[in-house]
Protein backbone atom coordinates (compact mmCIF):
# COMPACT_ATOMS: atom_id res chain seq x y z
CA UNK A 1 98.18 109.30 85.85
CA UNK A 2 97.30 105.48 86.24
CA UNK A 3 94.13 103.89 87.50
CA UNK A 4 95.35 103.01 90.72
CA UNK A 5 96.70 106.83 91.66
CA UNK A 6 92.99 107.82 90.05
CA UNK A 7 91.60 105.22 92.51
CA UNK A 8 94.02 106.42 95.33
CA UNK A 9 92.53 110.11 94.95
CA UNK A 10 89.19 108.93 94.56
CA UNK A 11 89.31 107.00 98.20
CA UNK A 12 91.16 110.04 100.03
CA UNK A 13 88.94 113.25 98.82
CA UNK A 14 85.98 110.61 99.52
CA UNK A 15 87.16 109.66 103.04
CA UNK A 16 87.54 113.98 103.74
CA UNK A 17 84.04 114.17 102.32
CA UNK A 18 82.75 111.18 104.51
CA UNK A 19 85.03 113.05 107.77
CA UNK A 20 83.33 116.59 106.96
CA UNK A 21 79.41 115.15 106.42
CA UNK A 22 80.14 113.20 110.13
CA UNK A 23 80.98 116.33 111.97
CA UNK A 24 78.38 118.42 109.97
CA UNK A 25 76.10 116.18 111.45
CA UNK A 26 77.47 115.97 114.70
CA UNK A 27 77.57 119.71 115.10
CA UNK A 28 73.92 120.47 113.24
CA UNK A 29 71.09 122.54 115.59
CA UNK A 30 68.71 121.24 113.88
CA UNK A 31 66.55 117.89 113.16
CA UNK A 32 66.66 118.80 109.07
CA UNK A 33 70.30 119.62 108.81
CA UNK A 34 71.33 116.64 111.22
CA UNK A 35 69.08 114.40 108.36
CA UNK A 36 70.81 116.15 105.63
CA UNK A 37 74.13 115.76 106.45
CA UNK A 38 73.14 111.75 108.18
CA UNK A 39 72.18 111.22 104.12
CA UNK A 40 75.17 112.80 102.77
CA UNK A 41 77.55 110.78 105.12
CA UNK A 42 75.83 107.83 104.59
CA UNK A 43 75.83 107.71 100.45
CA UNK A 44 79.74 108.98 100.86
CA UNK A 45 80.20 105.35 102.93
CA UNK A 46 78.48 103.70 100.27
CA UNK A 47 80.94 105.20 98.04
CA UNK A 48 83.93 104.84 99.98
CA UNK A 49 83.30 101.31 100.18
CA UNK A 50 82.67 100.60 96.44
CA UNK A 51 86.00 101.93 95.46
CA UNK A 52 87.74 100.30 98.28
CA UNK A 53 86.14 97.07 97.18
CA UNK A 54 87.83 97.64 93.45
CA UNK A 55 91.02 98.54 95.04
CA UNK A 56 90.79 95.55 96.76
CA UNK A 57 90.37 93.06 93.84
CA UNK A 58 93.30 94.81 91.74
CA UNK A 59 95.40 94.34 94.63
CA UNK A 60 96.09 98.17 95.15
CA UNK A 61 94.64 98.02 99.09
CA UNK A 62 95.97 95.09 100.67
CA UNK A 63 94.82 94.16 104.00
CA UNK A 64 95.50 91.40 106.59
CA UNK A 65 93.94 89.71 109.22
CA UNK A 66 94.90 90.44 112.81
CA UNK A 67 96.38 87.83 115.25
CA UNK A 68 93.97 86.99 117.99
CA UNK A 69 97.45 88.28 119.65
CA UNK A 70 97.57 91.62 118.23
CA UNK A 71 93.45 92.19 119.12
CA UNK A 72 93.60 90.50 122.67
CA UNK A 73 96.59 93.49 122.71
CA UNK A 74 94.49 95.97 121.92
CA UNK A 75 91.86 94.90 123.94
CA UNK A 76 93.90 95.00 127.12
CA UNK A 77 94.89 97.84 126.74
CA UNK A 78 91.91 99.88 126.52
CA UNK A 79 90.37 98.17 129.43
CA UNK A 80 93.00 99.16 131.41
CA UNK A 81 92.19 102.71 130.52
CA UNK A 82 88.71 102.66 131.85
């Protein structure tokens, strides 16, 4: 397995980490388990972000810039929904 497949598997189990700590705290009863799992998701973004940043620089996560045409788009069209 290469670096960038390593890197790959690192950002998707952390991104199902970061999903699972967001609705533990969405769905906790109480104040200490909210905190707990607010912490948890929080140090997972950290993470998440760190590798994307590396993935970034080698060139193995691409991204581009949107046209002012593809996010007035986007904007229109959920306005209209409201």
């Amino acid at each position: 397995m290469n670096d960038q497949k390593i890197m790959e598997n690192l950002l998707l189990t952390t991104k199902g980490a970061c999903d699972l700590y967001l609705h533990g705290a969405i769905e906790s009863a109480t104040q200490n388990v909210n905190a707990a799992f607010d912490q948890a998701l929080d140090q997972s973004l950290c993470m998440q972000d760190g590798i994307y940043q590396q993935m970034a620089q080698q060139g193995w996560y691409p991204s581009e810039q949107a046209t002012q045409q593809q996010l007035d788009k986007v904007k229109n069209k959920f306005a209209s929904q409201q």
